[in-house]
PDB file of N, CA and C in Angstrom:
ATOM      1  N   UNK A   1     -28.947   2.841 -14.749  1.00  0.00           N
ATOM      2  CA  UNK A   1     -28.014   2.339 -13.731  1.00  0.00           C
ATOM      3  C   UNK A   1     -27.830   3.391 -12.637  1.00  0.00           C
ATOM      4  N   UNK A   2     -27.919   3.004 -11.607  1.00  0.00           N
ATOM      5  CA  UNK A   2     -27.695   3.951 -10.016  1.00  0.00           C
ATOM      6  C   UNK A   2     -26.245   4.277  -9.950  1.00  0.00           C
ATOM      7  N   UNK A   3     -26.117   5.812  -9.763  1.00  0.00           N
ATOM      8  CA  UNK A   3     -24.641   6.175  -9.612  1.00  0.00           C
ATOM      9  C   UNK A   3     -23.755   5.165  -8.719  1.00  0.00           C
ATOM     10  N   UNK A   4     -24.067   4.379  -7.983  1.00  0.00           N
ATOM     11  CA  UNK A   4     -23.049   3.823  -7.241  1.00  0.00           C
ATOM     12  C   UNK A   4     -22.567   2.510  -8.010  1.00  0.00           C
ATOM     13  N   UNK A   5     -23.964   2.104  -8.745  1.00  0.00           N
ATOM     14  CA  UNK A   5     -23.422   1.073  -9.855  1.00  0.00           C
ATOM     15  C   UNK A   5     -21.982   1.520 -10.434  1.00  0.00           C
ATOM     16  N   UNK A   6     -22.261   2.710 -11.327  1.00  0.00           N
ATOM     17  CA  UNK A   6     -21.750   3.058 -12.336  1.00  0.00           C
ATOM     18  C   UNK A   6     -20.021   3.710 -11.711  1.00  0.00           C
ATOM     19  N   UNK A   7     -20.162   3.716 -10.623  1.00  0.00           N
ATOM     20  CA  UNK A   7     -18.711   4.373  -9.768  1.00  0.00           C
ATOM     21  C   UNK A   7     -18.262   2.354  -9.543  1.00  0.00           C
ATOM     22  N   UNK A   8     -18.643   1.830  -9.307  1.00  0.00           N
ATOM     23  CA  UNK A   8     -18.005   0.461  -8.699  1.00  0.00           C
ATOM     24  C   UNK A   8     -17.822  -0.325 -10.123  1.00  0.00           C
ATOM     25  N   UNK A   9     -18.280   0.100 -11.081  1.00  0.00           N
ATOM     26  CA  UNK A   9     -17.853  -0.407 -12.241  1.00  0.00           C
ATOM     27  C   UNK A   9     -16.805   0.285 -12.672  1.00  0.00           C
ATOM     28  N   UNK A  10     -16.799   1.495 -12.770  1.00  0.00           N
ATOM     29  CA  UNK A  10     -15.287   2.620 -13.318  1.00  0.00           C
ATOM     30  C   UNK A  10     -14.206   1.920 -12.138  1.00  0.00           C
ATOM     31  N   UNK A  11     -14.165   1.352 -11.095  1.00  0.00           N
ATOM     32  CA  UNK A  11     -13.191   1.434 -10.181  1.00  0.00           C
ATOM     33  C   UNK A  11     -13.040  -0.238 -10.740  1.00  0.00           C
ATOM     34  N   UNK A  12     -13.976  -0.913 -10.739  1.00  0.00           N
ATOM     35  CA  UNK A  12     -13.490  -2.228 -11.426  1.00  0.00           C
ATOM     36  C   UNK A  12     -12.755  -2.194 -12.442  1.00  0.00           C
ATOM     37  N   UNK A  13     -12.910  -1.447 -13.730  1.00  0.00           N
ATOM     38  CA  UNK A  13     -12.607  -0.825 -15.141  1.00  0.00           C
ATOM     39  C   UNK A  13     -11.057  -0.406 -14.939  1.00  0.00           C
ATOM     40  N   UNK A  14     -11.010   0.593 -14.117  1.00  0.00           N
ATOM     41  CA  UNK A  14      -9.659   1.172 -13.262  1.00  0.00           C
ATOM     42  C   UNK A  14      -8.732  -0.092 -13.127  1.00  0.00           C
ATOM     43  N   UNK A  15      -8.675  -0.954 -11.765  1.00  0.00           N
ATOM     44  CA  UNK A  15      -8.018  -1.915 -11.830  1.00  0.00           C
ATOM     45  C   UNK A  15      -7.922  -2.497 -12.727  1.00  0.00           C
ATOM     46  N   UNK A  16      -8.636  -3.063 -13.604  1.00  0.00           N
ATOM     47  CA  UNK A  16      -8.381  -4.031 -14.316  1.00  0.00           C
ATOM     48  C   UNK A  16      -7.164  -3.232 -15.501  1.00  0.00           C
ATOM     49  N   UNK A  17      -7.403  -1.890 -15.935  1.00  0.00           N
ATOM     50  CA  UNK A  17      -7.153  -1.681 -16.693  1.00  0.00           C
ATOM     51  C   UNK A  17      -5.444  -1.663 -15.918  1.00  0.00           C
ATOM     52  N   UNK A  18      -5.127  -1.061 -14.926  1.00  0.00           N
ATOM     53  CA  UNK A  18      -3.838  -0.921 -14.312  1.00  0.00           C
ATOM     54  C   UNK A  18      -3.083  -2.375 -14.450  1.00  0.00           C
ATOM     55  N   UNK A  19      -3.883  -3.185 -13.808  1.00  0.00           N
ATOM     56  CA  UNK A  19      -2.803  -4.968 -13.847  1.00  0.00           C
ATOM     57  C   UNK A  19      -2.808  -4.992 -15.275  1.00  0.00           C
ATOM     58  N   UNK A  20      -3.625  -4.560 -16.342  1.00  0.00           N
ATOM     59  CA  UNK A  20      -3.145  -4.523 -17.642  1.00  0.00           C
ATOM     60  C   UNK A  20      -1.979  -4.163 -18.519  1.00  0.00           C
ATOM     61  N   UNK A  21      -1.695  -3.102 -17.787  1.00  0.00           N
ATOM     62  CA  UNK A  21      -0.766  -1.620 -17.996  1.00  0.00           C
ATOM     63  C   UNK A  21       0.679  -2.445 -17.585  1.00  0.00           C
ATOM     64  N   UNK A  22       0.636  -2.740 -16.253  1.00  0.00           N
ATOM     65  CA  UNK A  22       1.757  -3.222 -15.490  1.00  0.00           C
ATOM     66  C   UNK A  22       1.978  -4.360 -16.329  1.00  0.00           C
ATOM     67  N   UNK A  23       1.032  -5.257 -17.093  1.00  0.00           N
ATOM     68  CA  UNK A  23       1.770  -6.543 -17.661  1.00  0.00           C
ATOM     69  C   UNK A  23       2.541  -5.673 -18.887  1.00  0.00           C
ATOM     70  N   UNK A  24       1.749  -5.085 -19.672  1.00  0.00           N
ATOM     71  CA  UNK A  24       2.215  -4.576 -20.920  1.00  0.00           C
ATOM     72  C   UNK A  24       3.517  -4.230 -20.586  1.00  0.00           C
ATOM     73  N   UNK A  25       3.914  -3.183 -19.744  1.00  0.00           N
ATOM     74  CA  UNK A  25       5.243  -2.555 -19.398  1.00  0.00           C
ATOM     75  C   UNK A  25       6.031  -3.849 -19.395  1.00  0.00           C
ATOM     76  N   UNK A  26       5.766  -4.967 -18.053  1.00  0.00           N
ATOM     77  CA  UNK A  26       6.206  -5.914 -17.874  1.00  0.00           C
ATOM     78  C   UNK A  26       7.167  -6.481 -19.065  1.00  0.00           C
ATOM     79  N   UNK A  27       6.249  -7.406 -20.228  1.00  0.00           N
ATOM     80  CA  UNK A  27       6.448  -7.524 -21.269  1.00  0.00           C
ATOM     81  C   UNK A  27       7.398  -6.676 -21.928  1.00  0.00           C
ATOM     82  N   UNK A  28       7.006  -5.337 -22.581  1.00  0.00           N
ATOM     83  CA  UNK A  28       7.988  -4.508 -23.185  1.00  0.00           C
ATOM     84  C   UNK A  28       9.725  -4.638 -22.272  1.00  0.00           C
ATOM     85  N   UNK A  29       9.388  -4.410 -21.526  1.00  0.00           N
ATOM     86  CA  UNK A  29      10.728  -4.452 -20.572  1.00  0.00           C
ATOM     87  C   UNK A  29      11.696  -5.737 -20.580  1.00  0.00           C
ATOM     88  N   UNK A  30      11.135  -7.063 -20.595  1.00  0.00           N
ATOM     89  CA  UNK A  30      11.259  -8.126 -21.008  1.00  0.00           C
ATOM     90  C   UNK A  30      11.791  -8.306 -22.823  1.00  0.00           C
ATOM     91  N   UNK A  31      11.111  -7.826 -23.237  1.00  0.00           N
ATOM     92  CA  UNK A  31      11.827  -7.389 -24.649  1.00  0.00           C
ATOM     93  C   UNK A  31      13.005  -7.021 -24.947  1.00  0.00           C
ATOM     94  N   UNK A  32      12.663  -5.948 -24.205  1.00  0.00           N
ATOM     95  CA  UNK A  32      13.734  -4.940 -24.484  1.00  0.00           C
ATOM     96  C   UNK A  32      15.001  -5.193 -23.988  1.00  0.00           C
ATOM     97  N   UNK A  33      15.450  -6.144 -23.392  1.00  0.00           N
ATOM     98  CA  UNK A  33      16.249  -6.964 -22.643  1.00  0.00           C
ATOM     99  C   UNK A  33      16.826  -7.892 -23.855  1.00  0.00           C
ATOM    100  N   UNK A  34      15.881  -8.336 -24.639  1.00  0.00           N
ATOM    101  CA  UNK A  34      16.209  -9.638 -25.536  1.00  0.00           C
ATOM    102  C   UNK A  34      17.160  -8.912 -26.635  1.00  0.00           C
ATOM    103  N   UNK A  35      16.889  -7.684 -26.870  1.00  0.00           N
ATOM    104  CA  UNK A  35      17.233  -6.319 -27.960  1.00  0.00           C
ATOM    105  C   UNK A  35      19.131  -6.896 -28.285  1.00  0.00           C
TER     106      UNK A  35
END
């Protein structure tokens, strides 16, 4: 794979993983409310 592949996939990887992060928190926070 050509380095620029492999950088536009980590930055895809990146986001995705962040809107991940933000739901999780989301969620927990939402919980933690119900407590």
């Amino acid at each position: 794979m050509p380095n620029g592949k492999v950088a536009e996939a980590m930055d895809a990887y990146k986001k995705e993983l962040e809107v991940y992060n933000k739901k999780v928190v989301a969620e927990e926070a939402h919980n933690n409310q119900n407590n």
